[in-house]
PDB file of N, CA and C in Angstrom:
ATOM      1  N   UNK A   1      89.024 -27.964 -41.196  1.00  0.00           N
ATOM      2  CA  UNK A   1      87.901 -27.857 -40.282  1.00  0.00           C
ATOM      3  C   UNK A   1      87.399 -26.420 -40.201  1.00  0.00           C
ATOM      4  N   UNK A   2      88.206 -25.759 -40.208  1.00  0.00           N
ATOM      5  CA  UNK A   2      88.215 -24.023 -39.906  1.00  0.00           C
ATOM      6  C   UNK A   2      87.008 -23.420 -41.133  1.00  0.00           C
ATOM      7  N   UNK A   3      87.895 -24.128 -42.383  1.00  0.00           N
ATOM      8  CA  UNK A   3      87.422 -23.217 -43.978  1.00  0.00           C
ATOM      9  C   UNK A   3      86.052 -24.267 -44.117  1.00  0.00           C
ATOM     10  N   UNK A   4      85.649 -25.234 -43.358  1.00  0.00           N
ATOM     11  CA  UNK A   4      83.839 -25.760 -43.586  1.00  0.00           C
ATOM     12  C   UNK A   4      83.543 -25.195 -42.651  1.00  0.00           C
ATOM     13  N   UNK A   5      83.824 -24.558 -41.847  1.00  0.00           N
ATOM     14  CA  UNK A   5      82.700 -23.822 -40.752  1.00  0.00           C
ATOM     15  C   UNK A   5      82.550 -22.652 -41.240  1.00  0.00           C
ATOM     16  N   UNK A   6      83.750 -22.043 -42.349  1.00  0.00           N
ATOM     17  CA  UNK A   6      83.173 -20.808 -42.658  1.00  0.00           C
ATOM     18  C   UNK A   6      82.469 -20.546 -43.948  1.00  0.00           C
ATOM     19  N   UNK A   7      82.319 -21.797 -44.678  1.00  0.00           N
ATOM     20  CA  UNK A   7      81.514 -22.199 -45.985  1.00  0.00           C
ATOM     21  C   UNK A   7      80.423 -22.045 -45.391  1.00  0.00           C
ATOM     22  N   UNK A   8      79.753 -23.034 -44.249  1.00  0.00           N
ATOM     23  CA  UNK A   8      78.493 -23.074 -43.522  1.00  0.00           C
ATOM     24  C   UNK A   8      78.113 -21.939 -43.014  1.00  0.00           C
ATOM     25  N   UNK A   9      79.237 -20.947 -42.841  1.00  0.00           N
ATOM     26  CA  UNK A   9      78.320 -19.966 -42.061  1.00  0.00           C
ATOM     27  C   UNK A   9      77.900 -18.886 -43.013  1.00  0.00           C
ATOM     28  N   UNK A  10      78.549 -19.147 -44.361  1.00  0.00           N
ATOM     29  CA  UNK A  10      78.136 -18.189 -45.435  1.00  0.00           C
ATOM     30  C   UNK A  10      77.258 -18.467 -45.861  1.00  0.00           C
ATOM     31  N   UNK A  11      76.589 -19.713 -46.479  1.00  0.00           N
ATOM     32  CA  UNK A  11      75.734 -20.492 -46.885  1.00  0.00           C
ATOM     33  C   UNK A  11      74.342 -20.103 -46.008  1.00  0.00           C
ATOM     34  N   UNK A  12      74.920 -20.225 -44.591  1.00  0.00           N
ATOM     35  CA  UNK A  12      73.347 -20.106 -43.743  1.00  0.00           C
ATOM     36  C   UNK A  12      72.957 -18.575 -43.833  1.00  0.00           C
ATOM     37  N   UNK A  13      74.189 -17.144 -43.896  1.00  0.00           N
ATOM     38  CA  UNK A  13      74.043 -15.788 -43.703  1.00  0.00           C
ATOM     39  C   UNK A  13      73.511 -15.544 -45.387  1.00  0.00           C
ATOM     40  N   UNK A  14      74.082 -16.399 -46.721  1.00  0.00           N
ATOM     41  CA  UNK A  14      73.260 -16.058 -47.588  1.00  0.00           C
ATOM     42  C   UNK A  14      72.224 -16.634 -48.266  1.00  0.00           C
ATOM     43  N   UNK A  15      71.568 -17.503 -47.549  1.00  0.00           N
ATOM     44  CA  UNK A  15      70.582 -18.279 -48.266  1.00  0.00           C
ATOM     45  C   UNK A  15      69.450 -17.327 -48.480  1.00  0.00           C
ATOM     46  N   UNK A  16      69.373 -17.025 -47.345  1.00  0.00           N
ATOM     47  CA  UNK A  16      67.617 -15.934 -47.738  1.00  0.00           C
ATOM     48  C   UNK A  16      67.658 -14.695 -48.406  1.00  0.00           C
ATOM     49  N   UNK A  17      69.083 -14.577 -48.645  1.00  0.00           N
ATOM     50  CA  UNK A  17      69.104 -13.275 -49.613  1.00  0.00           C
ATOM     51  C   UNK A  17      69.238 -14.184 -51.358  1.00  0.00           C
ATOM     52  N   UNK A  18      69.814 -15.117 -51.756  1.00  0.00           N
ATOM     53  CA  UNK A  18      69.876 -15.462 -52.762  1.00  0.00           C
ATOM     54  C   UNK A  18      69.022 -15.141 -53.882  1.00  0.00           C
ATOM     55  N   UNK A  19      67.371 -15.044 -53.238  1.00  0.00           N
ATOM     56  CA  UNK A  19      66.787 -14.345 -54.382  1.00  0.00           C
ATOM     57  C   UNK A  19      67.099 -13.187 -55.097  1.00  0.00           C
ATOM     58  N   UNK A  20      67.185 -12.337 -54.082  1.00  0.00           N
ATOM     59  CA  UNK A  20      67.472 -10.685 -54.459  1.00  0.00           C
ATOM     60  C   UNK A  20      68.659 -10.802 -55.072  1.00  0.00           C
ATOM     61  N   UNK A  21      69.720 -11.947 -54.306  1.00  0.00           N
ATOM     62  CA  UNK A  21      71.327 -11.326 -55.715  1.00  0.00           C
ATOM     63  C   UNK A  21      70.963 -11.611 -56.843  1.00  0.00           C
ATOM     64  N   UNK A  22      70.507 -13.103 -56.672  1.00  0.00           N
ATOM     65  CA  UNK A  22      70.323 -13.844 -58.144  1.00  0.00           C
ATOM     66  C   UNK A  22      69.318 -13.106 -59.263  1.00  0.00           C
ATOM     67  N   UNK A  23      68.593 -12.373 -58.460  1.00  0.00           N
ATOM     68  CA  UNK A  23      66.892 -11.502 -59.211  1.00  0.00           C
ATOM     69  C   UNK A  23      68.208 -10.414 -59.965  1.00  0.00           C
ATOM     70  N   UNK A  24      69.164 -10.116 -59.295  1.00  0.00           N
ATOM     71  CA  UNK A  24      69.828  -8.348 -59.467  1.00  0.00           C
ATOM     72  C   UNK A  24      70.723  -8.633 -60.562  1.00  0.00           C
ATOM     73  N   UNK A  25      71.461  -9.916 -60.786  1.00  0.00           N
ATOM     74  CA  UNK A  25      72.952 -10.180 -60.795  1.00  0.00           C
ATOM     75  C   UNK A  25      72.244 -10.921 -62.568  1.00  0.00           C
ATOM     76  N   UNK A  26      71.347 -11.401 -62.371  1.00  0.00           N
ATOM     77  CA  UNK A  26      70.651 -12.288 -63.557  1.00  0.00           C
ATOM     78  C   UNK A  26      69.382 -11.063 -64.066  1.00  0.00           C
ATOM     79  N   UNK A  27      69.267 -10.014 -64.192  1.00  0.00           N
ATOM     80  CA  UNK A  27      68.586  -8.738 -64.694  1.00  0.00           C
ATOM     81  C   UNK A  27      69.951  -8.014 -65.369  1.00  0.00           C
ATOM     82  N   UNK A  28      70.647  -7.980 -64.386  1.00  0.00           N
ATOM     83  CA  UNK A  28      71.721  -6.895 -64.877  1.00  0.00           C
ATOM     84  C   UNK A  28      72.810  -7.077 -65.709  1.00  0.00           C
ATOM     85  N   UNK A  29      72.738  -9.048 -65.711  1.00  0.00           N
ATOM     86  CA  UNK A  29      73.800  -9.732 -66.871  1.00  0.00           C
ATOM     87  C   UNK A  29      72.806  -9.447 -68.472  1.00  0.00           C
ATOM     88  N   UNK A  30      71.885  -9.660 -68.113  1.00  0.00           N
ATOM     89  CA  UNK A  30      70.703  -9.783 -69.282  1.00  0.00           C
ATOM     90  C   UNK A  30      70.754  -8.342 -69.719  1.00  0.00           C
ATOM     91  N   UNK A  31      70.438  -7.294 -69.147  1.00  0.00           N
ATOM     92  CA  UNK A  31      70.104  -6.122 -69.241  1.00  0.00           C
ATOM     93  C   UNK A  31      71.492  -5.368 -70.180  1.00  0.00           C
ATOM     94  N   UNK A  32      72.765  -5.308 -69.389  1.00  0.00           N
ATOM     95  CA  UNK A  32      73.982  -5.256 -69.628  1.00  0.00           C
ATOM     96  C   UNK A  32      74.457  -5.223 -70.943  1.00  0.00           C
ATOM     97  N   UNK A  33      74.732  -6.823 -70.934  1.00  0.00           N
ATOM     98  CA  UNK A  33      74.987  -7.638 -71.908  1.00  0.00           C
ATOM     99  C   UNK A  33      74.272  -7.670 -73.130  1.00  0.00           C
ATOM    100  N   UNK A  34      72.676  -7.371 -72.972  1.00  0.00           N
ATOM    101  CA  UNK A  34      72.037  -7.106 -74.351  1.00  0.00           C
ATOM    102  C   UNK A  34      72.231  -5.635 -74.637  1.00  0.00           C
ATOM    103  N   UNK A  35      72.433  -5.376 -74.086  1.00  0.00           N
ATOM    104  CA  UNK A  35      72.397  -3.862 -74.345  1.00  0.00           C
ATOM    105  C   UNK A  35      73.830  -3.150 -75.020  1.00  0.00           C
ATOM    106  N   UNK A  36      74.955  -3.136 -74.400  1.00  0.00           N
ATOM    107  CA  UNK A  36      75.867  -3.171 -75.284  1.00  0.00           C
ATOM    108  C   UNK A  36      76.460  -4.276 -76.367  1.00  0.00           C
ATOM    109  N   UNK A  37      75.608  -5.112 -76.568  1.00  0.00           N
ATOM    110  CA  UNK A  37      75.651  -5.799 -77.980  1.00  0.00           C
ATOM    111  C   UNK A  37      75.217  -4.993 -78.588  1.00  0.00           C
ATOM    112  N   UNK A  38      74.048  -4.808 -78.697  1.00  0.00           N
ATOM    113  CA  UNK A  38      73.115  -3.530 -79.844  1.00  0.00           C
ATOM    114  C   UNK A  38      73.935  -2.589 -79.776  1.00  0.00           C
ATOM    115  N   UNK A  39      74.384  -1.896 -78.545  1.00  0.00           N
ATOM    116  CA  UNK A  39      75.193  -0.443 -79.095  1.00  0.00           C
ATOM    117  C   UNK A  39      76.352  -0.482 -79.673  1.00  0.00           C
ATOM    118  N   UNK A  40      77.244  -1.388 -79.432  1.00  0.00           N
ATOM    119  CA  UNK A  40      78.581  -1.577 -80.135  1.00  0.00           C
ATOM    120  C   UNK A  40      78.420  -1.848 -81.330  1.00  0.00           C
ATOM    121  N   UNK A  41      77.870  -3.107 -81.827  1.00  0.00           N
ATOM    122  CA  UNK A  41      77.423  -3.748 -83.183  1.00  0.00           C
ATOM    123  C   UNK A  41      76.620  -4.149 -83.182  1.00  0.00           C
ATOM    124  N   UNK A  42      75.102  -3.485 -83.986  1.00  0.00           N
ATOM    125  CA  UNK A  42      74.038  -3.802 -84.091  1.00  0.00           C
ATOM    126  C   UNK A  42      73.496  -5.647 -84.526  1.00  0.00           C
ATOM    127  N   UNK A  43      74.384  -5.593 -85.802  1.00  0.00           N
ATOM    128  CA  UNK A  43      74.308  -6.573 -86.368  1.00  0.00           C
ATOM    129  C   UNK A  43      74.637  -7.880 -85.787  1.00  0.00           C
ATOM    130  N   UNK A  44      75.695  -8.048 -84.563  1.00  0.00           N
ATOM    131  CA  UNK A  44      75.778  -9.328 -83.653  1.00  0.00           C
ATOM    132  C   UNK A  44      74.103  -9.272 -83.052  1.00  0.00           C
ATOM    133  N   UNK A  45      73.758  -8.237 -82.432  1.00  0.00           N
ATOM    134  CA  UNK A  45      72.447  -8.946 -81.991  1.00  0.00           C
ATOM    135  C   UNK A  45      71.287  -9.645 -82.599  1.00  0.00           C
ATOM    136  N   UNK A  46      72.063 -10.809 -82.710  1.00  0.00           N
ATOM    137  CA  UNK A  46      70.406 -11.283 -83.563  1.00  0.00           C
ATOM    138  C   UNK A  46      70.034 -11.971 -82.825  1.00  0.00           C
ATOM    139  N   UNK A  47      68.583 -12.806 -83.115  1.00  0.00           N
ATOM    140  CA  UNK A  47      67.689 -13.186 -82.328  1.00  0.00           C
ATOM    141  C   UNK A  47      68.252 -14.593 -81.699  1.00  0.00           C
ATOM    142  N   UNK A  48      69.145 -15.188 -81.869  1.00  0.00           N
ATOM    143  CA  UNK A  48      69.779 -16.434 -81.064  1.00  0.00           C
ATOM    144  C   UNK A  48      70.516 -16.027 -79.891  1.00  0.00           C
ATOM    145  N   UNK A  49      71.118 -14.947 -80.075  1.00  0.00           N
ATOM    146  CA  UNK A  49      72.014 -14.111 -79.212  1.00  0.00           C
ATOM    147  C   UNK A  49      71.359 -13.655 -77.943  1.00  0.00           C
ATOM    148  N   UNK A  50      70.581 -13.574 -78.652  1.00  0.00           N
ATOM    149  CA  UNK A  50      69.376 -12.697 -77.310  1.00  0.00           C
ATOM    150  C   UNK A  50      68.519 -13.361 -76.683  1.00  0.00           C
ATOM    151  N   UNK A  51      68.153 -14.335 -77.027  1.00  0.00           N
ATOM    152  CA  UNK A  51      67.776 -15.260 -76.346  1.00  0.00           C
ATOM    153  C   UNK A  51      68.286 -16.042 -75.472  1.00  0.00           C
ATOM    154  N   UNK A  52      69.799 -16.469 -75.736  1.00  0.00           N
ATOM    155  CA  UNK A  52      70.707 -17.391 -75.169  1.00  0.00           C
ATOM    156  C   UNK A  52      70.901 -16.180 -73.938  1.00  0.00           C
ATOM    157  N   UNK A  53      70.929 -15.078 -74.094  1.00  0.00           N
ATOM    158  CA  UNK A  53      71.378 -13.919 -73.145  1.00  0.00           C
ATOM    159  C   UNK A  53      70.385 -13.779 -72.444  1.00  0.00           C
ATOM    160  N   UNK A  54      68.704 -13.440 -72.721  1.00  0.00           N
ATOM    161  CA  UNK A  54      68.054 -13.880 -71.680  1.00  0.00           C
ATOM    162  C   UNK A  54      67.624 -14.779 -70.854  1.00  0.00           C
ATOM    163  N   UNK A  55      68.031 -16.410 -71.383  1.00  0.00           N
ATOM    164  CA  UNK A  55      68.106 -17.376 -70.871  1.00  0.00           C
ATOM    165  C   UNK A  55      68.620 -17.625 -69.851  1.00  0.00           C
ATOM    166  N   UNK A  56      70.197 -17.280 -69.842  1.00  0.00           N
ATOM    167  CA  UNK A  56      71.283 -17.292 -68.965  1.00  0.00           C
ATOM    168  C   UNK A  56      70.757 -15.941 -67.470  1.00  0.00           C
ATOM    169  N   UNK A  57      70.121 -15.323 -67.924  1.00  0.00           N
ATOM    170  CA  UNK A  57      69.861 -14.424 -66.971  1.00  0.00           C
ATOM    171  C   UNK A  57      68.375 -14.963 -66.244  1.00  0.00           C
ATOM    172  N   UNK A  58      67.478 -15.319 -66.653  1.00  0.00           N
ATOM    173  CA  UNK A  58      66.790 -16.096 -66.321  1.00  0.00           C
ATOM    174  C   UNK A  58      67.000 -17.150 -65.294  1.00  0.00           C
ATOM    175  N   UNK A  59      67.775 -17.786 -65.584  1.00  0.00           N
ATOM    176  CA  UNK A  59      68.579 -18.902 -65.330  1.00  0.00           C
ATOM    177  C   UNK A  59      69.247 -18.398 -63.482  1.00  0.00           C
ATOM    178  N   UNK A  60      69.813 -17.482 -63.865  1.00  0.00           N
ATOM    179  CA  UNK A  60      70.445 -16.675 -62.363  1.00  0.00           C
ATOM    180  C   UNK A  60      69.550 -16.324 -61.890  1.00  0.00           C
ATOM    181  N   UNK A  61      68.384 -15.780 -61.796  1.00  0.00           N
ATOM    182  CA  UNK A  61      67.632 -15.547 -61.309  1.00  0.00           C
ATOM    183  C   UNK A  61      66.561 -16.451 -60.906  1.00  0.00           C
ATOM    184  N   UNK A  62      66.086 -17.332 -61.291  1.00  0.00           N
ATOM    185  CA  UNK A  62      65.188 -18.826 -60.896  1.00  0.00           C
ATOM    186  C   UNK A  62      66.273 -19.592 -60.061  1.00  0.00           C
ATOM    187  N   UNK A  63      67.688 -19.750 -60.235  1.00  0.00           N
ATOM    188  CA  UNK A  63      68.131 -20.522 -59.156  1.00  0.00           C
ATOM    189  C   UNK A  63      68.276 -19.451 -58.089  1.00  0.00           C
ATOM    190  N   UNK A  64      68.509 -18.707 -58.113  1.00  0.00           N
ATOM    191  CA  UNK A  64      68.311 -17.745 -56.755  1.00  0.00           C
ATOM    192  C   UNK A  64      66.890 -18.071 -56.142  1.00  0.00           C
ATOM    193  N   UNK A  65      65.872 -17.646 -57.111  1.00  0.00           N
ATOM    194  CA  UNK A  65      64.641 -17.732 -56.442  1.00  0.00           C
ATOM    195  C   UNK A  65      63.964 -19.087 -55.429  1.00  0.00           C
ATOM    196  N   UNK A  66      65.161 -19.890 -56.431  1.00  0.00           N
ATOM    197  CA  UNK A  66      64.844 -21.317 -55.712  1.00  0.00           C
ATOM    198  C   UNK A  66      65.280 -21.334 -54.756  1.00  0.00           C
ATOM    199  N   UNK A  67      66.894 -20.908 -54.433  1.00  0.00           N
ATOM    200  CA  UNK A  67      67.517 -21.242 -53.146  1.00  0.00           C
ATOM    201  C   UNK A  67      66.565 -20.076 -51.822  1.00  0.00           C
ATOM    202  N   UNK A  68      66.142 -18.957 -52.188  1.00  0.00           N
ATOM    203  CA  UNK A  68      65.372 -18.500 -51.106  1.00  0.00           C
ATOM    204  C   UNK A  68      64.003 -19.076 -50.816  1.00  0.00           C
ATOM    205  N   UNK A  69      63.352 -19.617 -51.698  1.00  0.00           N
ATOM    206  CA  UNK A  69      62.234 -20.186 -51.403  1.00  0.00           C
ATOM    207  C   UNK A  69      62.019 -21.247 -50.526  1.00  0.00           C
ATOM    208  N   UNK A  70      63.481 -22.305 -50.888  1.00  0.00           N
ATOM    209  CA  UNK A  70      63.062 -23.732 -50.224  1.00  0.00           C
ATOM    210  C   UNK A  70      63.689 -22.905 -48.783  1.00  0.00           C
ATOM    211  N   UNK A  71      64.095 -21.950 -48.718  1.00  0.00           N
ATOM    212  CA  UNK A  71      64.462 -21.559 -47.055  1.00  0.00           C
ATOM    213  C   UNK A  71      63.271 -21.145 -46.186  1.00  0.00           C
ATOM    214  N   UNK A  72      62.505 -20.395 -47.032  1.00  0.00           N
ATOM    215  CA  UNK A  72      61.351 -19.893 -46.008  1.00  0.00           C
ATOM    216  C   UNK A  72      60.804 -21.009 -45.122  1.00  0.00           C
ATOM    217  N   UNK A  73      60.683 -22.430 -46.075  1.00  0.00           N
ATOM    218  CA  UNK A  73      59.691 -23.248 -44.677  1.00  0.00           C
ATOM    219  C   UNK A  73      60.928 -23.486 -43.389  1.00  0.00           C
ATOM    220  N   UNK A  74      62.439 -23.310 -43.438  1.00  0.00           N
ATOM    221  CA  UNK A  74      63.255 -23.547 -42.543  1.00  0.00           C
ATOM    222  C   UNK A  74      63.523 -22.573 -41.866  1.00  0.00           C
ATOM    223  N   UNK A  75      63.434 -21.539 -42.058  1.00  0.00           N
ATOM    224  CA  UNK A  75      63.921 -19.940 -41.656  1.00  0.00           C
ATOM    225  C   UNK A  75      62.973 -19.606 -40.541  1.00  0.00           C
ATOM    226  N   UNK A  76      62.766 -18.859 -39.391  1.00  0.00           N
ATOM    227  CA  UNK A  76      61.821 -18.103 -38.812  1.00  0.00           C
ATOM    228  C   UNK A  76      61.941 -16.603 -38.879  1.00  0.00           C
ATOM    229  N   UNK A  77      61.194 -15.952 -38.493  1.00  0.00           N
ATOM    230  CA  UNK A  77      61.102 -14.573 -38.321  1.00  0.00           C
ATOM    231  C   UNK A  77      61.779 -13.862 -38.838  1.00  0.00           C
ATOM    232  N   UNK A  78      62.490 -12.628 -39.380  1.00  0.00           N
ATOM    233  CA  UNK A  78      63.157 -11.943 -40.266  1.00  0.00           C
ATOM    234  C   UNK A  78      63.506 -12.587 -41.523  1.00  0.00           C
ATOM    235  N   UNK A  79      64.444 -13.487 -40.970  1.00  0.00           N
ATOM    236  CA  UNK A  79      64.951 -14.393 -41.658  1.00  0.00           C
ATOM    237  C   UNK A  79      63.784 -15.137 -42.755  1.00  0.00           C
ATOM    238  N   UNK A  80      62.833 -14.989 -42.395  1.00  0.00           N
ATOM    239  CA  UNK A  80      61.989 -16.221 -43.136  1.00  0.00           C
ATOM    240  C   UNK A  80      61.585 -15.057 -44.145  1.00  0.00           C
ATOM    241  N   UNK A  81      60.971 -13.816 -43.826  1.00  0.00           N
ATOM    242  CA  UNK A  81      60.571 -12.637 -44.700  1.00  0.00           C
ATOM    243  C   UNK A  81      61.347 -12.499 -45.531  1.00  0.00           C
ATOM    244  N   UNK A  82      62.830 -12.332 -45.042  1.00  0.00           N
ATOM    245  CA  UNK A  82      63.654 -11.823 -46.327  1.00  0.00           C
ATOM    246  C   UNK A  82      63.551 -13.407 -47.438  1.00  0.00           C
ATOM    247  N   UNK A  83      63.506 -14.347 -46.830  1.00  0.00           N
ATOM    248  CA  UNK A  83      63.595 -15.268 -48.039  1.00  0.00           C
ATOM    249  C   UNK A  83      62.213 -15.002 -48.804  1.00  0.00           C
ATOM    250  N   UNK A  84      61.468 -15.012 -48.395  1.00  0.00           N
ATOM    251  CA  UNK A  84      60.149 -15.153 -48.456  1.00  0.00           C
ATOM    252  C   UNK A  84      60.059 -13.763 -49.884  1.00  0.00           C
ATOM    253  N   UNK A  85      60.554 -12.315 -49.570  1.00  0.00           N
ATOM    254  CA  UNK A  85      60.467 -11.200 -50.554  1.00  0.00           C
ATOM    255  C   UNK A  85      61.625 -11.486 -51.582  1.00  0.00           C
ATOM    256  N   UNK A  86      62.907 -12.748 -51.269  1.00  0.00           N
ATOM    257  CA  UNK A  86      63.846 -12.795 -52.250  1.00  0.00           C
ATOM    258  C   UNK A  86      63.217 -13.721 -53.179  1.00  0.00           C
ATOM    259  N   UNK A  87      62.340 -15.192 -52.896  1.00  0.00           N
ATOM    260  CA  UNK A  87      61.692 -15.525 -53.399  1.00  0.00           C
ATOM    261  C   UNK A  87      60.590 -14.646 -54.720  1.00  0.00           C
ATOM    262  N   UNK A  88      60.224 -13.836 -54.484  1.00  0.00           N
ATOM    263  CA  UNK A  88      59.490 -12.934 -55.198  1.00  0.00           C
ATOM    264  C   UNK A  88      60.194 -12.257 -56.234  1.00  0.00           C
ATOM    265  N   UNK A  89      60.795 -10.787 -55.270  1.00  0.00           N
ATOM    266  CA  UNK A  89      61.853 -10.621 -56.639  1.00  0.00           C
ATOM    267  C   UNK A  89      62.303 -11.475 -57.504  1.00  0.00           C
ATOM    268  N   UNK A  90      62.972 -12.355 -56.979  1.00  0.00           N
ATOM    269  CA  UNK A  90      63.289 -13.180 -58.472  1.00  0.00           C
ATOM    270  C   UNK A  90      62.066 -13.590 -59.204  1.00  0.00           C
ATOM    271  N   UNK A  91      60.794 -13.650 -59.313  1.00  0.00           N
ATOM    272  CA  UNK A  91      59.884 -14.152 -60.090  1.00  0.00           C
ATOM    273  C   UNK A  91      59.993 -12.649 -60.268  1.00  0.00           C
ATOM    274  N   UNK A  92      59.713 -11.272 -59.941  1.00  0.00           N
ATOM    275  CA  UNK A  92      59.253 -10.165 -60.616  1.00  0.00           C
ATOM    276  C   UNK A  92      60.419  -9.837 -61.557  1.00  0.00           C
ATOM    277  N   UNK A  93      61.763 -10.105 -60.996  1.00  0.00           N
ATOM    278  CA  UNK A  93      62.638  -9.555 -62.235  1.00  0.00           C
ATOM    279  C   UNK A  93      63.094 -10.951 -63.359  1.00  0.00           C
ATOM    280  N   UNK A  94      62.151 -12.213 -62.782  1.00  0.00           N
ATOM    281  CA  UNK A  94      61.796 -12.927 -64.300  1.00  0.00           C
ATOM    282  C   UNK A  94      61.014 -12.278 -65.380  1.00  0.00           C
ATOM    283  N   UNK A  95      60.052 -11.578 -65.125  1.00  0.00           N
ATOM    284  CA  UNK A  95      59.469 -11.263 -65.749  1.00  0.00           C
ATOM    285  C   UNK A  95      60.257 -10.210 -66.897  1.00  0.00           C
ATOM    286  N   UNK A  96      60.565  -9.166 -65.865  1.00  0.00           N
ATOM    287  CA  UNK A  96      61.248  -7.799 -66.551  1.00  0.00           C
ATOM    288  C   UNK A  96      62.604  -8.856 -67.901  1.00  0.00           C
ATOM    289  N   UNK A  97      62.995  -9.814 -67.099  1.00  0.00           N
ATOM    290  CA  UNK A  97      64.341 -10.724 -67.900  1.00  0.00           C
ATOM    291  C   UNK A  97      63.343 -11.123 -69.613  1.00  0.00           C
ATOM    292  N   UNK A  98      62.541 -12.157 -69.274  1.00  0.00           N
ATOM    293  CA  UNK A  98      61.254 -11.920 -70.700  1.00  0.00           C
ATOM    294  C   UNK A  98      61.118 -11.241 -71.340  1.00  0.00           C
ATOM    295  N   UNK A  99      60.359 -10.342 -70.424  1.00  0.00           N
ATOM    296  CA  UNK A  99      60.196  -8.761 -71.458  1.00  0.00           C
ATOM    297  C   UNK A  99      61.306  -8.425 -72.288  1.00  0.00           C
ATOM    298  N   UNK A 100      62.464  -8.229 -71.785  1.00  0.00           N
ATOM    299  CA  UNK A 100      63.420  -7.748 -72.232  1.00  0.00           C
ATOM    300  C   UNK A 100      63.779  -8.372 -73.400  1.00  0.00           C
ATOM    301  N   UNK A 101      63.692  -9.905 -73.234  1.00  0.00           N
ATOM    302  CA  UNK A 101      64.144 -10.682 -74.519  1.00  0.00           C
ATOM    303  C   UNK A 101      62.958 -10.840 -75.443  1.00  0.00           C
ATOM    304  N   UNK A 102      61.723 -10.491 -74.845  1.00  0.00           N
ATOM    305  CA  UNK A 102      60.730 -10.766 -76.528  1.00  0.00           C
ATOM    306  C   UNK A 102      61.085  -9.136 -76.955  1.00  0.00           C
ATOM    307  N   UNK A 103      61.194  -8.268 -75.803  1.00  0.00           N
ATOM    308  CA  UNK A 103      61.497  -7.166 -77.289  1.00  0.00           C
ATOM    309  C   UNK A 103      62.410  -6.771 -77.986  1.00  0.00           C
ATOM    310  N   UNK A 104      63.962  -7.498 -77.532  1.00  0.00           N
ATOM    311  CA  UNK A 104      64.709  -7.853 -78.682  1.00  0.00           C
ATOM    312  C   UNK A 104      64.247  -8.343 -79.555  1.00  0.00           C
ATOM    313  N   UNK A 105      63.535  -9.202 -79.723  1.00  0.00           N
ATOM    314  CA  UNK A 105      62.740  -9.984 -80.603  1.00  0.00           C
ATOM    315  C   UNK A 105      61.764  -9.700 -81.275  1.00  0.00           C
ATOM    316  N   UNK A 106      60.867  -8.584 -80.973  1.00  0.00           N
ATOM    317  CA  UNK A 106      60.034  -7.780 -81.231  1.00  0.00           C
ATOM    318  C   UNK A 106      60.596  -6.650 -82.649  1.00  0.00           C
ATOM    319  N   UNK A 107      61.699  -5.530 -81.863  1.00  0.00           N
ATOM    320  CA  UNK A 107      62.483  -4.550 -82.166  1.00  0.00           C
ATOM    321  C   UNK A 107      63.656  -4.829 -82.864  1.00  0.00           C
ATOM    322  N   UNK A 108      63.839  -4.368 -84.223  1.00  0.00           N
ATOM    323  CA  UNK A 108      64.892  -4.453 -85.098  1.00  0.00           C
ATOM    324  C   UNK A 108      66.303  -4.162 -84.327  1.00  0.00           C
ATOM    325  N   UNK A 109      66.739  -4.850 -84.347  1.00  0.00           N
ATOM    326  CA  UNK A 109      68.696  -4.684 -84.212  1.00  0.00           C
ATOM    327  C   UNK A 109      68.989  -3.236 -84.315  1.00  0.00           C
ATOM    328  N   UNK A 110      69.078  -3.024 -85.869  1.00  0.00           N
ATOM    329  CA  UNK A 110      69.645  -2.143 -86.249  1.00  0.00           C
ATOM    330  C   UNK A 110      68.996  -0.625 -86.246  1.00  0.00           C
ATOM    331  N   UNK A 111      68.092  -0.382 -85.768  1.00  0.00           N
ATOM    332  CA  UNK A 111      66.924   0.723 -85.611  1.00  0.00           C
ATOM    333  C   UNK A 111      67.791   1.790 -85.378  1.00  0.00           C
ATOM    334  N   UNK A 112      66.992   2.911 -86.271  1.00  0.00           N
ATOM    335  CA  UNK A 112      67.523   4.255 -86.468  1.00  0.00           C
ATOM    336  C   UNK A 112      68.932   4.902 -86.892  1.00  0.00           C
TER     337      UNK A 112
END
């Protein structure tokens, strides 16, 4: 009884932030993760790799965006804003997650 009241009370204290982790946590797996592929061994990064890597980060970040969004129509006042700007971030650091993977895709592996 104890450990569902304190599931619920995490659930309700992090719903309206979910965008912003999921926007941070799904940029920075993508970001990270492509990034020391290329620097360690050029040649693992190829274009399946990097895709599946921005996918997955993508991925963290749209379900975040989702879980703050469907909160705003339930949320009031503070509470509803922060869902409301976590909602966002995660669409703005979708974008940056894209970018990132067409210019793997763009930009040779092995450069310079």
């Amino acid at each position: 009884m104890v450990r569902r009241e304190i599931v619920d009370r995490a659930k309700y204290l992090l719903t309206p932030w979910a965008g912003m982790l999921g926007a941070g946590f799904g940029w920075a797996l993508s970001h990270q993760v492509g990034s020391d592929l290329v620097q360690d061994n050029c040649n693992i990064a190829n274009p399946v790799v990097m895709i599946l890597i921005g996918v997955v980060g993508l991925a963290i970040a749209a379900f975040g965006g989702l879980v703050s969004w469907r909160a705003v129509g339930r949320e009031e006042g503070g509470r509803k804003f922060v869902s409301f700007v976590g909602a966002l971030m995660a669409a703005l650091f979708s974008i940056a997650i894209f970018m990132q993977t067409v210019a793997s895709l763009l930009l040779p592996g092995c450069f310079g």
